[in-house]
Each structure stands twice: as C-alpha cells, then as structure tokens.
N, C-alpha and C. Protein backbone atom coordinates (compact mmCIF):
# COMPACT_ATOMS: atom_id res chain seq x y z
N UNK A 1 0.85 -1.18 0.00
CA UNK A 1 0.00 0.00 0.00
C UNK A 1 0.89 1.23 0.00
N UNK A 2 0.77 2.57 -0.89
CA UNK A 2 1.61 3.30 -0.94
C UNK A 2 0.57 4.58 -1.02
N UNK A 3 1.23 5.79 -1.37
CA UNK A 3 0.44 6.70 -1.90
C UNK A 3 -0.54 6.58 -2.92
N UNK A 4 0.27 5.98 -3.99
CA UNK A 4 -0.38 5.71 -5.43
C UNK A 4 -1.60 5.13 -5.07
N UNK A 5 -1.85 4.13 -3.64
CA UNK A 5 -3.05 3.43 -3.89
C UNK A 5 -3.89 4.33 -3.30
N UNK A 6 -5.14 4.38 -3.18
CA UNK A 6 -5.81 5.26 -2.46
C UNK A 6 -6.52 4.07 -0.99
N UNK A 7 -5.46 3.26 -0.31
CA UNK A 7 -6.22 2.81 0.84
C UNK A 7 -5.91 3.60 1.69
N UNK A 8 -4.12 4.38 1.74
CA UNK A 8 -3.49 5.40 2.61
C UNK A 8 -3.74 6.76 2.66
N UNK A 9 -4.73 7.04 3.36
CA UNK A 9 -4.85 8.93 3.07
C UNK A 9 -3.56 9.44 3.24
N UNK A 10 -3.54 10.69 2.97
CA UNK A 10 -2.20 11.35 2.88
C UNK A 10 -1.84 12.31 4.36
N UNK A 11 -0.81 12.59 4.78
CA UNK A 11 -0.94 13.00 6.27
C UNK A 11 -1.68 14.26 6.28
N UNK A 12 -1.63 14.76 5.39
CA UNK A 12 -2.44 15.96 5.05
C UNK A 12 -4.18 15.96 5.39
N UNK A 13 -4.30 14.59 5.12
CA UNK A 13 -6.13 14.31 5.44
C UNK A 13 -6.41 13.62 6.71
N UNK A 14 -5.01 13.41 7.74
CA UNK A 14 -5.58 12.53 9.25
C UNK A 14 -5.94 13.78 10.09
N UNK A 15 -6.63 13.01 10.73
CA UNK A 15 -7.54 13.72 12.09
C UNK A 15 -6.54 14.53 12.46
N UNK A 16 -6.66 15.71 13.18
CA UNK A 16 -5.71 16.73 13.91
C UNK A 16 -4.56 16.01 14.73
N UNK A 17 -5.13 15.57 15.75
CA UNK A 17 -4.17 14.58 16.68
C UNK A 17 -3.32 13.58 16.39
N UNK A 18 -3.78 13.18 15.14
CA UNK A 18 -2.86 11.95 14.36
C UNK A 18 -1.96 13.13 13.78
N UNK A 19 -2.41 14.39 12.87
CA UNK A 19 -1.42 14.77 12.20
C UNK A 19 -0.44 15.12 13.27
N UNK A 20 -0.40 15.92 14.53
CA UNK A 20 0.39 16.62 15.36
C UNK A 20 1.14 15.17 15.80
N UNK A 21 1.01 13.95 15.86
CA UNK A 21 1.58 13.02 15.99
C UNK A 21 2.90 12.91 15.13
N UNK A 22 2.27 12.91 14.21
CA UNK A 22 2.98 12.51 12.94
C UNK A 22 3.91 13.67 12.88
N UNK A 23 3.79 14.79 13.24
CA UNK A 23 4.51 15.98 12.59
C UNK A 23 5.68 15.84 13.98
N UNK A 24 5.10 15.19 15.15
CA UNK A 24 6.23 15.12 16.10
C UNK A 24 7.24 14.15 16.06
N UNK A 25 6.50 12.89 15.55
CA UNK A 25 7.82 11.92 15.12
C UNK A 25 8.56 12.23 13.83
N UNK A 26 8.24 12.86 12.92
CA UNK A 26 9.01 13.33 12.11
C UNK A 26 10.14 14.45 12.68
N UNK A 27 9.45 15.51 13.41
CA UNK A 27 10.81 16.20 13.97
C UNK A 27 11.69 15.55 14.76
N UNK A 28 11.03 14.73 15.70
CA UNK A 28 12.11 14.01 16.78
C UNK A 28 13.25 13.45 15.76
N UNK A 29 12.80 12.74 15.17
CA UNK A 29 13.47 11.51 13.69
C UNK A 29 14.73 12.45 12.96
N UNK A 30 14.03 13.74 12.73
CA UNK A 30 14.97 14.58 12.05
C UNK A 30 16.27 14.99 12.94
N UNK A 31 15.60 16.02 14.27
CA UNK A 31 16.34 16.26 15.32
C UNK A 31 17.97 15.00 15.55
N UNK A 32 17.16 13.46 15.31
CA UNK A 32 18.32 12.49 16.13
C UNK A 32 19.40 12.36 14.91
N UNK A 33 18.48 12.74 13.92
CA UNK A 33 19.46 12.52 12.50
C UNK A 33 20.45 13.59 12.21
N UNK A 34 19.82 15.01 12.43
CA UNK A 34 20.84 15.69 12.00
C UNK A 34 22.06 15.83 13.84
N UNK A 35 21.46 15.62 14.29
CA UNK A 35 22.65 15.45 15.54
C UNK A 35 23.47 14.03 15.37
N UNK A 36 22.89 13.26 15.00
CA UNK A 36 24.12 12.33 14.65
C UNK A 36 24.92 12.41 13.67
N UNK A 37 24.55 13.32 12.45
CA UNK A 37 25.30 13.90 11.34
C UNK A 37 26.40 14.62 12.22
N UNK A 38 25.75 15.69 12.93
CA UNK A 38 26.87 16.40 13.01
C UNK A 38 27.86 15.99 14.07
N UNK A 39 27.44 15.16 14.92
CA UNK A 39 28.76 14.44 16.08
C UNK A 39 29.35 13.69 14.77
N UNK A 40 29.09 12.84 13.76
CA UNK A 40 29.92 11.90 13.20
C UNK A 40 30.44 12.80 12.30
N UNK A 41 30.30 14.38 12.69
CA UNK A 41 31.44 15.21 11.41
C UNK A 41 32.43 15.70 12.17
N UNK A 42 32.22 15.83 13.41
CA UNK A 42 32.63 16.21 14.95
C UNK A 42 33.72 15.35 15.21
N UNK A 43 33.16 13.95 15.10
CA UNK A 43 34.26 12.90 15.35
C UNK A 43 35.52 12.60 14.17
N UNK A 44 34.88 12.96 13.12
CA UNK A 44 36.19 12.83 11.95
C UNK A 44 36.50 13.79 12.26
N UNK A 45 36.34 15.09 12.34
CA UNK A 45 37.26 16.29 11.66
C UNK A 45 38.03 16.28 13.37
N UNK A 46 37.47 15.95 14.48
CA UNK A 46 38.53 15.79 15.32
C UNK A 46 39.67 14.92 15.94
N UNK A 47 39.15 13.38 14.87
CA UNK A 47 40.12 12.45 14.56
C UNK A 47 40.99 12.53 13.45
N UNK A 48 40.88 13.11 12.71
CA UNK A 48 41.78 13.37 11.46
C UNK A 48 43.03 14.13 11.36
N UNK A 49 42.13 15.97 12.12
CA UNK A 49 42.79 17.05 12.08
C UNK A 49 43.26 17.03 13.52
N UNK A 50 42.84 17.17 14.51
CA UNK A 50 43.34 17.15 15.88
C UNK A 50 43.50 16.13 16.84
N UNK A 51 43.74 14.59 16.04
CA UNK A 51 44.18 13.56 16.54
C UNK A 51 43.65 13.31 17.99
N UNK A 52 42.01 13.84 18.28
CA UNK A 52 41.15 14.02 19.42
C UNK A 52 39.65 13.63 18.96
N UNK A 53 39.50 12.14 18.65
CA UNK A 53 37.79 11.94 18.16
C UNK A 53 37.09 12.46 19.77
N UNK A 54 35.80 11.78 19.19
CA UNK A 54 34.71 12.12 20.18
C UNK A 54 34.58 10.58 21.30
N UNK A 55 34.98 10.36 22.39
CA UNK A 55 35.24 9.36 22.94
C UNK A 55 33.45 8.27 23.20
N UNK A 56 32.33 9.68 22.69
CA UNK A 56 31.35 8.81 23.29
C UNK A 56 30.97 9.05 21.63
N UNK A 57 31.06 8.81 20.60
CA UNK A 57 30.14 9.26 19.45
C UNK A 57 30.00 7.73 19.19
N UNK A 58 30.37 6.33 18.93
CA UNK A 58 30.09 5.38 18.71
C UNK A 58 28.93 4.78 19.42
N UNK A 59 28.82 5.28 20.81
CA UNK A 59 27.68 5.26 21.58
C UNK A 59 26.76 5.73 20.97
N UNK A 60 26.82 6.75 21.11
CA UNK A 60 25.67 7.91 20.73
C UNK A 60 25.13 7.80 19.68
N UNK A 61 25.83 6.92 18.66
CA UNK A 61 25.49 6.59 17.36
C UNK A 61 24.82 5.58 17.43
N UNK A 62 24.85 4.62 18.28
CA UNK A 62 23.79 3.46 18.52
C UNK A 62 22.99 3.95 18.84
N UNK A 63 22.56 4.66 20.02
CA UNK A 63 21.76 5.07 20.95
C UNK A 63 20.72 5.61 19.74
N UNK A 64 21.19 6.36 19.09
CA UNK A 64 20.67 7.81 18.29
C UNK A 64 19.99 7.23 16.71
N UNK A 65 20.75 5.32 17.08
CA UNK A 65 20.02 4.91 15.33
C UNK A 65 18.93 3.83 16.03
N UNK A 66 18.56 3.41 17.38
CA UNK A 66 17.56 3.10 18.23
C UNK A 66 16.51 4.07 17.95
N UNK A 67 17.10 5.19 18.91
CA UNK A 67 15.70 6.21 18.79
C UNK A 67 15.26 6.95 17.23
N UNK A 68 16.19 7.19 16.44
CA UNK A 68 15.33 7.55 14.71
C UNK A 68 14.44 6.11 14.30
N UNK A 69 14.89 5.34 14.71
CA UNK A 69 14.15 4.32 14.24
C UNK A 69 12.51 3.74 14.88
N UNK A 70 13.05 3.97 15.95
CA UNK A 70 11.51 4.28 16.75
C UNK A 70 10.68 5.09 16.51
N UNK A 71 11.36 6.56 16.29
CA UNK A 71 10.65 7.63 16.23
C UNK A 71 9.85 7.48 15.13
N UNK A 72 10.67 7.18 14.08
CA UNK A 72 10.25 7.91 12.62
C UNK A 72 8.97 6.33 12.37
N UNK A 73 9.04 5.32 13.54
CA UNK A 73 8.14 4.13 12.91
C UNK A 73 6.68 4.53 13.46
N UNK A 74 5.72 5.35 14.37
CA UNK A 74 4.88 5.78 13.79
C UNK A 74 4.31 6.60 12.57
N UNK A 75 5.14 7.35 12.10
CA UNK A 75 4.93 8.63 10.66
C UNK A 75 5.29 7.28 9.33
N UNK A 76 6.04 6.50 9.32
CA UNK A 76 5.87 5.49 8.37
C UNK A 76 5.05 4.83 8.15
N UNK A 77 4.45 4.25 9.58
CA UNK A 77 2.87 3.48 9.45
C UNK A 77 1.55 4.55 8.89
N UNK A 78 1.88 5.50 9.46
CA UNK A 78 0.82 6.69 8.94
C UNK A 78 0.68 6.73 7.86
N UNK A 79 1.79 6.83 6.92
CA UNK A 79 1.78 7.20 5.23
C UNK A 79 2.46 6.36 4.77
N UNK A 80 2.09 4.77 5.52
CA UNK A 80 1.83 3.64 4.87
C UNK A 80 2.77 3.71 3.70
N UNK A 81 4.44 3.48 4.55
CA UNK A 81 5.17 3.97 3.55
C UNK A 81 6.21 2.61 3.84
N UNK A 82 5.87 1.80 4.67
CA UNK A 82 6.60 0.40 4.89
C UNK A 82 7.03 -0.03 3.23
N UNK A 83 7.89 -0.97 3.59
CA UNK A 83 8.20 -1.97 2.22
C UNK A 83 7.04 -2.71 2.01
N UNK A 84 7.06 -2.73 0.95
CA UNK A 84 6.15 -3.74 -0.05
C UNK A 84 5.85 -4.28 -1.54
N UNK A 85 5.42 -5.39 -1.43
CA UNK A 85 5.52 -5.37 -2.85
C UNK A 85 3.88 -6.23 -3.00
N UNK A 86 3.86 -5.22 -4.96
CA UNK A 86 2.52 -5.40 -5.34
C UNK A 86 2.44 -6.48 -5.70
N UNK A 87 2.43 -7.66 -5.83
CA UNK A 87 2.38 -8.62 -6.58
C UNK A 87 0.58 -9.34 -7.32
N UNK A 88 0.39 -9.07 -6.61
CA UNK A 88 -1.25 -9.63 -6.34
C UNK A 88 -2.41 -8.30 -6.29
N UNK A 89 -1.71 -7.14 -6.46
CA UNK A 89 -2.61 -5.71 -6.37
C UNK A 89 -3.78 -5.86 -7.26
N UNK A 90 -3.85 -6.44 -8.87
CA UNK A 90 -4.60 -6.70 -9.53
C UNK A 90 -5.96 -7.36 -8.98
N UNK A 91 -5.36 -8.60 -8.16
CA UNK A 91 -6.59 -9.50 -8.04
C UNK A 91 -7.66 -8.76 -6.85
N UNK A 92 -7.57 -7.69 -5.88
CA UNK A 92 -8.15 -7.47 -4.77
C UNK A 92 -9.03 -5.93 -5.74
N UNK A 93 -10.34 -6.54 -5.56
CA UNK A 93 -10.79 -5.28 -5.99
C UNK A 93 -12.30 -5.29 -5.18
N UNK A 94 -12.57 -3.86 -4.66
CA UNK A 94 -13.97 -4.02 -4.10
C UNK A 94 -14.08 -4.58 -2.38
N UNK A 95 -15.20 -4.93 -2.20
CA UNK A 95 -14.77 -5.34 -0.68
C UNK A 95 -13.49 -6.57 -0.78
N UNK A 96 -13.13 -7.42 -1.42
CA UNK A 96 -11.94 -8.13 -0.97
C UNK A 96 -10.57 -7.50 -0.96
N UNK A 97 -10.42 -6.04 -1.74
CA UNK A 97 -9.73 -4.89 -0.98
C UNK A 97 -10.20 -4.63 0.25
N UNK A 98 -11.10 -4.06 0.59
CA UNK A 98 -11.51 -3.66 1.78
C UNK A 98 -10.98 -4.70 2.92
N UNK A 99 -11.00 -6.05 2.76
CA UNK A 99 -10.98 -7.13 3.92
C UNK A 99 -8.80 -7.32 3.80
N UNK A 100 -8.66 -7.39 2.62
CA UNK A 100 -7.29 -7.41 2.45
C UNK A 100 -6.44 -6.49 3.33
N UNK A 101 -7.34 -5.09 3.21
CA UNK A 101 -6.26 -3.80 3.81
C UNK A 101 -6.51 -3.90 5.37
N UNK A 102 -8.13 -4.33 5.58
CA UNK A 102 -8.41 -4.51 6.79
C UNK A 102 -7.41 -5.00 7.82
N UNK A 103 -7.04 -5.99 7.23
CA UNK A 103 -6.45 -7.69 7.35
C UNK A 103 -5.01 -6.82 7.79
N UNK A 104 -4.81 -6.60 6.79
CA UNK A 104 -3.01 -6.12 7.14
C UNK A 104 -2.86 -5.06 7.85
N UNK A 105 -3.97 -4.34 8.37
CA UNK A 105 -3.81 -2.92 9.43
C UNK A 105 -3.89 -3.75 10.89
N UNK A 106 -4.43 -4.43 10.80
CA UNK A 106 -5.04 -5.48 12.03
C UNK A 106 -3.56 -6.16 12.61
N UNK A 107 -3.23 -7.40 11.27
CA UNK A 107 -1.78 -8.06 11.58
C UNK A 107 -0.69 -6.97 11.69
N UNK A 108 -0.58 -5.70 11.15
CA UNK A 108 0.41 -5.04 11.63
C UNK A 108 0.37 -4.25 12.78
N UNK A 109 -0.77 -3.81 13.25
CA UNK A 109 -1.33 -2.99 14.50
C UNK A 109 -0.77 -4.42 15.74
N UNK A 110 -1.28 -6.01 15.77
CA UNK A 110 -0.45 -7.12 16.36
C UNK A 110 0.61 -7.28 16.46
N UNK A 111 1.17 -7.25 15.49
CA UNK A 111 2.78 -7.17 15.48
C UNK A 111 3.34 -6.12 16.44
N UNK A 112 2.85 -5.42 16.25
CA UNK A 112 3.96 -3.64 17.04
C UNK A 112 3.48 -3.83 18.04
N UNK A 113 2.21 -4.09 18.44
CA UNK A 113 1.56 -4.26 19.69
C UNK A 113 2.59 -5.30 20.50
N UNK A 114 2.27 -6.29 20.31
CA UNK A 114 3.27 -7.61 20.79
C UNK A 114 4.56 -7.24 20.82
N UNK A 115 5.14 -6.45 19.83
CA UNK A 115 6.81 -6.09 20.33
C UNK A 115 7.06 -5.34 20.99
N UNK A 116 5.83 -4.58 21.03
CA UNK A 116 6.10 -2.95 22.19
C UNK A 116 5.41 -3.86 23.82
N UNK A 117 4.72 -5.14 23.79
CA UNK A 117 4.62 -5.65 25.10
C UNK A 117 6.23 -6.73 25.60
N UNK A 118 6.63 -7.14 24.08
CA UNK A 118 8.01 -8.01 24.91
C UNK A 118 8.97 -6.86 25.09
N UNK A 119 9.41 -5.74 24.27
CA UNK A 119 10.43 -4.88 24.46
C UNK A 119 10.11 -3.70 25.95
N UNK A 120 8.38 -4.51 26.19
CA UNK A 120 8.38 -3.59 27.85
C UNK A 120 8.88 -4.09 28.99
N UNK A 121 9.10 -5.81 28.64
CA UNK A 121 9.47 -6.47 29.58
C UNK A 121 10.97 -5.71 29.84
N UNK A 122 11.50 -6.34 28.71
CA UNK A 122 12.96 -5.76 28.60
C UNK A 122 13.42 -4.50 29.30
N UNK A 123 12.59 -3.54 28.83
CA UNK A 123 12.53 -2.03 29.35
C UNK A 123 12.57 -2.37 31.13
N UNK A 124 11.42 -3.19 31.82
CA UNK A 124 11.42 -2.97 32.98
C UNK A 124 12.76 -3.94 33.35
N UNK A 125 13.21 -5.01 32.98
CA UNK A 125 14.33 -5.57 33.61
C UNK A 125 15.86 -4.83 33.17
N UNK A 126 15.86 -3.52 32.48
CA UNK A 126 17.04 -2.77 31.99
C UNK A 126 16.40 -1.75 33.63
N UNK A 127 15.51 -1.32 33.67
CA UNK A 127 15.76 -0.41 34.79
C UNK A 127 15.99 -1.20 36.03
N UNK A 128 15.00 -2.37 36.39
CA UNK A 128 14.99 -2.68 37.28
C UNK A 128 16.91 -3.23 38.21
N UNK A 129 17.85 -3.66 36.87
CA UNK A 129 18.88 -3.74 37.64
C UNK A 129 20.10 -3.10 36.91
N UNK A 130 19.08 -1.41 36.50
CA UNK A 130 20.38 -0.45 36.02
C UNK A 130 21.26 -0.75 35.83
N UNK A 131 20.69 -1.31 34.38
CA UNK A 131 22.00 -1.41 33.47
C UNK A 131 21.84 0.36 32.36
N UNK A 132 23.63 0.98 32.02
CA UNK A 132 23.49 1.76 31.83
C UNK A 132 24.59 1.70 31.00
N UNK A 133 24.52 2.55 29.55
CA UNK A 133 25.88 2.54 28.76
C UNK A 133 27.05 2.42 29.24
N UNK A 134 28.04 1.79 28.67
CA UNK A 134 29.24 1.99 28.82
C UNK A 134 30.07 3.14 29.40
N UNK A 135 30.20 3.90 28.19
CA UNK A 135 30.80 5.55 28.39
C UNK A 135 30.28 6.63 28.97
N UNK A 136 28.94 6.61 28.51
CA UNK A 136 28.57 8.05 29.28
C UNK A 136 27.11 7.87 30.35
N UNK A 137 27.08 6.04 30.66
CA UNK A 137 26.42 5.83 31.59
C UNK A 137 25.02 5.95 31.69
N UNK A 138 24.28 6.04 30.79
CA UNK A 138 23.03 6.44 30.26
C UNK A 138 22.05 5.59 30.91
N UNK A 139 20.99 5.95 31.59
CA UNK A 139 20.51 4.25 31.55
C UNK A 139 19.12 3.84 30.48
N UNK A 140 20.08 2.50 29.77
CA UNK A 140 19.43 1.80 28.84
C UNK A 140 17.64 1.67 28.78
N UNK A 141 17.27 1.47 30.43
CA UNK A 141 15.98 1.18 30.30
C UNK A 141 15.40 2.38 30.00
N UNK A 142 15.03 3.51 29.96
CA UNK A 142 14.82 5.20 29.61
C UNK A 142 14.55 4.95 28.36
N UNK A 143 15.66 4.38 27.62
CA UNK A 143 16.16 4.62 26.10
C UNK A 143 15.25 3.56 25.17
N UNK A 144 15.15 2.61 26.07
CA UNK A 144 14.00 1.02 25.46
C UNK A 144 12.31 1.24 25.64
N UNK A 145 12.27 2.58 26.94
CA UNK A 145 11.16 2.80 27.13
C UNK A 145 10.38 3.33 26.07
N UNK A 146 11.11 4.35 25.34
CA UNK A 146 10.62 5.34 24.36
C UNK A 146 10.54 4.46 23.37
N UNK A 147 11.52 3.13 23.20
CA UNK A 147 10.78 2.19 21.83
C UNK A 147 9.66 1.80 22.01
N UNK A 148 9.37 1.36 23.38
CA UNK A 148 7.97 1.12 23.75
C UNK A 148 6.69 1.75 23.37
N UNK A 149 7.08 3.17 23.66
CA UNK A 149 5.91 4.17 23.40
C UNK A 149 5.81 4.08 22.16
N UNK A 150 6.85 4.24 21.11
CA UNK A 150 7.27 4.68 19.72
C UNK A 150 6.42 3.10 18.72
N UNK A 151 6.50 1.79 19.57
CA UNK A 151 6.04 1.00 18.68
C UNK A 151 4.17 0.94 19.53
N UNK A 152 4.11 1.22 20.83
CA UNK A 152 2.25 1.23 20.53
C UNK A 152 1.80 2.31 19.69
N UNK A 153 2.50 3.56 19.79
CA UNK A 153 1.91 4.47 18.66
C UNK A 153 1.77 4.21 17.58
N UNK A 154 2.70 3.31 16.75
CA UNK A 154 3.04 2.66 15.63
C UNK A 154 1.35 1.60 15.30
N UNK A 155 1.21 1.18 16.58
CA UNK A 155 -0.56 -0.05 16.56
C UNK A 155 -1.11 1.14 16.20
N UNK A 156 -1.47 2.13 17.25
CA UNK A 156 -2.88 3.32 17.04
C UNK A 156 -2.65 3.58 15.58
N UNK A 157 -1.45 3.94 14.89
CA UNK A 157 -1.67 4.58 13.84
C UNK A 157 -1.69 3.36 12.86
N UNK A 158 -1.62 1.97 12.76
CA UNK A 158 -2.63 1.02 12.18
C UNK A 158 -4.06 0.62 12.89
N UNK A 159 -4.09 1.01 13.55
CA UNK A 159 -5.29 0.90 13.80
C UNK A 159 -6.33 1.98 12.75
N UNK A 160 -5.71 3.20 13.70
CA UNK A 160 -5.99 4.25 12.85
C UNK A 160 -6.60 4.44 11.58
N UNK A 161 -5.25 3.66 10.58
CA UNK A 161 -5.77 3.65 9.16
C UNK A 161 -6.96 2.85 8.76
N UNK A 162 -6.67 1.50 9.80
CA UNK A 162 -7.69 0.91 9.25
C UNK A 162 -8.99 1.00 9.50
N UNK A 163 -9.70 2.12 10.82
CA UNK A 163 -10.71 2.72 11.33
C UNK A 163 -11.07 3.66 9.71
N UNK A 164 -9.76 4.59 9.28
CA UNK A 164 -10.26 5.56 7.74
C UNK A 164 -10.88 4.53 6.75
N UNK A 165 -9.88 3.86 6.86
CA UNK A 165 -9.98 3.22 5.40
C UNK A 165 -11.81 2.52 5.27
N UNK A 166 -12.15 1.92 7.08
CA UNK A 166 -13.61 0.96 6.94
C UNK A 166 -14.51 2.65 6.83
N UNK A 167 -14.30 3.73 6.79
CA UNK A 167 -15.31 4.67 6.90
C UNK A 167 -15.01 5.28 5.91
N UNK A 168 -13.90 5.24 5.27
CA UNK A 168 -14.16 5.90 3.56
C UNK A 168 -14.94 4.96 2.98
N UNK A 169 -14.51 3.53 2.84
CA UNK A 169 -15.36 2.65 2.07
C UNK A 169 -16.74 2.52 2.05
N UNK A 170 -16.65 2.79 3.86
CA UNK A 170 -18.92 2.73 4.19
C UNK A 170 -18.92 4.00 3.67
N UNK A 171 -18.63 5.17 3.54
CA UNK A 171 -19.11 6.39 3.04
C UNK A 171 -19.24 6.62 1.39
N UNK A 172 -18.06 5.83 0.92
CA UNK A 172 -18.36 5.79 -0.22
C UNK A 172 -19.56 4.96 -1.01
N UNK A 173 -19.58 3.61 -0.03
CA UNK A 173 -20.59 2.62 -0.63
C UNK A 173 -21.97 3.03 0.03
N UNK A 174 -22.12 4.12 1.02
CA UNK A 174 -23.50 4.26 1.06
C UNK A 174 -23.84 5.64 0.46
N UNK A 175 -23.22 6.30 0.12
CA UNK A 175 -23.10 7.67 -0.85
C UNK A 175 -24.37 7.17 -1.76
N UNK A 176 -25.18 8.43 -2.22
CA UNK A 176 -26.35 8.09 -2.66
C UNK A 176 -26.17 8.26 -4.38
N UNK A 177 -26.60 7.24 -5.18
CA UNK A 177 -25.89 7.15 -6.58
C UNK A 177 -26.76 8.28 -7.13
C-alpha cells in the first residue's frame, strides 16, 4: 500500500491529533538525524585534524540509530510507507480490498503491539537492575522505554488507518448514486 493506492490517506487528510503526531515523530526523527550527522562530522574532523575523536560518538550513534528508528516508525505506518511489494494488487478489488487492507492494518497494528509488550518487559528488567551505557552511563531502560511508546503508537496509527480506510469505504458505498 503506498500513496499511489488510495487505501493510505495522505498526512495531510488525518484527524488533527494523528497529524500533530505525525509531525512530532518526524521532527524528533529529524532532530536524532541531523545530531548524529553532526557528532559523526565532529568525530572525523577531530580524529583526522586534531588527533582528538569524540570518545562517546560510537555510543551515541547506537543510541541515536535506536531512537530515529523508533521515532520515525509511527509517521511510516501513517503514510503507509513500509516496504512492499505489489504482486497480487490486480486480483483485490472491491470489498476483498476492503478485507485485504483490513487484514493487514489489524496483523500489523499485532505485530507492534506484541513487540512494544516483549520490548516492555525488557525495558522494565534494563531499569529494574540499572543497566546503563558503557561511556557516558546512560541508563538503557529510559532509552527502550521510548521504543515502547514509539512501537504502541506505531498499533494506534494502524489501527488508525484501518478505522479511515472501513469509513471511507462505508461512506463511499452508502453515498447516494
């Protein structure tokens, strides 16, 4: 499902609260990206030229490709911009579209759901016996928490779509000919 198809509205057409969602994981996403740009320009030009890298940027670079990846995975589910491939797009037309897209907002809203309940476990046994980065001591469970949040938001906003998608279809199919 992409733009091209019309099951994904465009972020431009979600409810207010979904868009301000969306517009926040996109900045967070941006924010971790261009700060990891610029420590990993930080760390060459002060390993190169002043034989002084950045002692925590390899950290920070994990840490920082955790959280873009979290972040930016509700605004991807939103504009239904995951990988995919069409193979079978032809054969679904009409309500067995409708049950198809249903189907896969449902199994993917499960999926994130279920990983954001095992990665909570995780989260509580990273705080519970503070464990904390290496170098600059961070603690890990904080950092697993926000994947937590980052993948149930990821369900609401399949859920989400697939709440639009069953009320464009009833609106369209009860629209008066």
């Amino acid at each position: 499902m992409s733009h091209e198809d019309d099951t994904t509205p465009a972020p431009e057409r979600l409810p207010g609260p979904v868009t301000w969602l969306d517009t926040a994981a996109v900045v967070i996403a941006g924010l971790v990206l261009f700060s990891m740009m610029s420590m990993t320009f930080l760390d060459v030009l002060g390993r190169y030229l002043l034989n002084a890298p950045l002692g925590f940027a390899f950290e920070m670079t994990e840490i920082g490709m955790a959280v873009l990846v979290f972040a930016a995975l509700p605004s991807v589910t939103l504009r239904g911009a995951h990988v995919t491939v069409g193979l079978f797009e032809t054969f679904f037309r009409g309500r067995l579209r409708l049950v198809r897209d249903l189907a896969w907002h449902l199994v993917i809203a499960a999926c994130f759901a279920g990983a954001a309940w095992k990665l909570s476990t995780l989260a509580a046994r990273f705080l519970r016996y503070g464990d904390r980065t290496s170098v600059l001591h961070l603690p890990v469970g904080w950092i697993t928490w926000f994947g937590v949040v980052c993948l149930a938001l990821a369900a609401l906003a399949s859920l989400t779509l697939a709440a639009l998608r069953l009320r464009r279809y009833l609106s369209v199919d009860t629209s008066p000919k």
